[in-house]
Structure formats: structure tokens, C-alpha cells
Protein backbone atom coordinates (compact mmCIF):
# COMPACT_ATOMS: atom_id res chain seq x y z
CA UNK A 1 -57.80 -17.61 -62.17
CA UNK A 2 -60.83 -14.80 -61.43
CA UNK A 3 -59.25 -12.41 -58.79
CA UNK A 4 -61.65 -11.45 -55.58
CA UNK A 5 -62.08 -7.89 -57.00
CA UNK A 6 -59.86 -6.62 -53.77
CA UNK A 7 -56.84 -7.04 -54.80
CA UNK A 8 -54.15 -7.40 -52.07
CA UNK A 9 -55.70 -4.06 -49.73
CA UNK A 10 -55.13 -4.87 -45.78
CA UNK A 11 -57.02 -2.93 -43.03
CA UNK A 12 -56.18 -2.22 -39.49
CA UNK A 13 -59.01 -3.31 -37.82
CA UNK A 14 -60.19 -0.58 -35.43
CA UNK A 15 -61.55 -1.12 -31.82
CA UNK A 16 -65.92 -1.51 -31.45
CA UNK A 17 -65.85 -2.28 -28.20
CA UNK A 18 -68.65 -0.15 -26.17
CA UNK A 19 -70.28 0.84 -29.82
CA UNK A 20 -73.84 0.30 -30.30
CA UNK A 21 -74.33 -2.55 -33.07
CA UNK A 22 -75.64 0.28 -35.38
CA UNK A 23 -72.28 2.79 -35.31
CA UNK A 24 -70.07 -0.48 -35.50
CA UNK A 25 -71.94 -1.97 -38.72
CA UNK A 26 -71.31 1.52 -40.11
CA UNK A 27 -67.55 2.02 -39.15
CA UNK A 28 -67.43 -1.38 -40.66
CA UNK A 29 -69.06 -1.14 -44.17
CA UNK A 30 -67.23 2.12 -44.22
CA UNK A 31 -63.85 0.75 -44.38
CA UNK A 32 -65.17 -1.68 -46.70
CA UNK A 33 -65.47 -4.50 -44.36
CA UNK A 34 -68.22 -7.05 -43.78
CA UNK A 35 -70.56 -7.06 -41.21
CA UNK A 36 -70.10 -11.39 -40.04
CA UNK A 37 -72.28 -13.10 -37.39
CA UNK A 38 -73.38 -11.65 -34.37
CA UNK A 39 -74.13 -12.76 -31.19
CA UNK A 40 -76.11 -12.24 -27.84
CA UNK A 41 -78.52 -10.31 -29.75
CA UNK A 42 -81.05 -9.52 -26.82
CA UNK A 43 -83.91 -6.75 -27.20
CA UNK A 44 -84.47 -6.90 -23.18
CA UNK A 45 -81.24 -4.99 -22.71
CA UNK A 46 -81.41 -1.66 -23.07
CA UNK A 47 -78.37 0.14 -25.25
CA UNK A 48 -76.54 -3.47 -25.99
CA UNK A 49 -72.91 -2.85 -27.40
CA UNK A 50 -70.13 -4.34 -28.86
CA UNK A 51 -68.37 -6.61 -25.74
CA UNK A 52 -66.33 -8.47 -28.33
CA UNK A 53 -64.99 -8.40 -32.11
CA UNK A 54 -63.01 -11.23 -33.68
CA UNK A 55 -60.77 -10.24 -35.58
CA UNK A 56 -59.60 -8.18 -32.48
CA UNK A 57 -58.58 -4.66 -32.83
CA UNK A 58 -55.45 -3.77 -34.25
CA UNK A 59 -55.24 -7.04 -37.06
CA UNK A 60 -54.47 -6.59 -39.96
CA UNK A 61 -57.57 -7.65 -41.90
CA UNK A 62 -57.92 -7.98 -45.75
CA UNK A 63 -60.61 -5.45 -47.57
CA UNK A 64 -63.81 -6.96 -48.05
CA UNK A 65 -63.08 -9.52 -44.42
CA UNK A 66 -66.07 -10.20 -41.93
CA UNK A 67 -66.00 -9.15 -38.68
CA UNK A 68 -68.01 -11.08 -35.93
CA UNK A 69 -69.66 -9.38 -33.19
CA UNK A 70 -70.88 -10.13 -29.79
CA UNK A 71 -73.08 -7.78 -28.03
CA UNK A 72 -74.13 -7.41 -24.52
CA UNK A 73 -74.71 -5.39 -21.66
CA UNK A 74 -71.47 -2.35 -20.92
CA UNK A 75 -70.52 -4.17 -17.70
CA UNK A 76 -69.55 -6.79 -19.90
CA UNK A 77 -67.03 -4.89 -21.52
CA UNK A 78 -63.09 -6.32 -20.84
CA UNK A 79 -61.57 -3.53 -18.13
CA UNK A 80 -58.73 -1.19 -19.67
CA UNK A 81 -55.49 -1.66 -18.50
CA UNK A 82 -54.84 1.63 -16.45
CA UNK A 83 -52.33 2.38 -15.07
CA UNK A 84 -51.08 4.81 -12.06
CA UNK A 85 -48.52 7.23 -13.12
């Protein structure tokens, strides 16, 4: 049996959400991730970003794992959970 070349290396996969696609492709390839599909690529909005990743942040991904994008407008983004102290 070949091996991948990646041995058993996990990840914790980092928030995007609110980068432009450009910064998130290179915090991706970076940590020696792979850029997967993305989606809602529109060149009428002005300064698109990153309204969802799949994996989400925080899973545990394996090295060399794609990561799927969709990009849209910043109102799009999911609201924080805030709350009053």
C-alpha cells in the first residue's frame, strides 16, 4: 500500500469568514490545505468574502484536506453570538 505522502498530520481548521477569497486561499495553502470549490463567485459585488467554509472552523481537518468556500456580500455573514455582560 502507497501512503498519501501526509502521513497521519490533523489541522485545526481556522475561521475565513469575512476574508477576501485572496487572504483565505493563502491562510489555506499555508497550512498546507487545499483550496476546494467555491461558490457565489460574483464580480458585480464589490469586496466579496468568505460567508461560509465547510469544513467549519474549529474541525479537525487532515493535512493536504480541501476546503470549500462560499463567497458573498459582508451582510451575508452569520451574526456573532454577543453577549451582554
Amino acid at each position: 500500500m502507497i501512503g498519501d505522502g501526509y502521513g497521519i498530520s490533523h489541522f485545526e481548521l481556522p475561521s475565513l469568514l469575512g476574508l477576501p477569497l485572496s487572504e483565505a486561499e493563502v491562510i489555506i495553502r499555508g497550512n498546507s490545505l487545499e483550496v476546494g470549490l467555491t461558490f457565489g463567485v460574483d464580480s458585480t459585488i464589490v469586496d466579496q468574502v468568505v460567508v461560509r467554509q465547510s469544513p467549519s472552523e474549529g474541525r479537525t481537518v487532515r493535512v493536504g484536506s480541501a476546503i470549500d468556500l462560499w463567497l458573498g456580500d459582508k451582510s451575508e455573514l452569520p451574526e456573532e453570538d454577543t453577549e451582554e455582560i
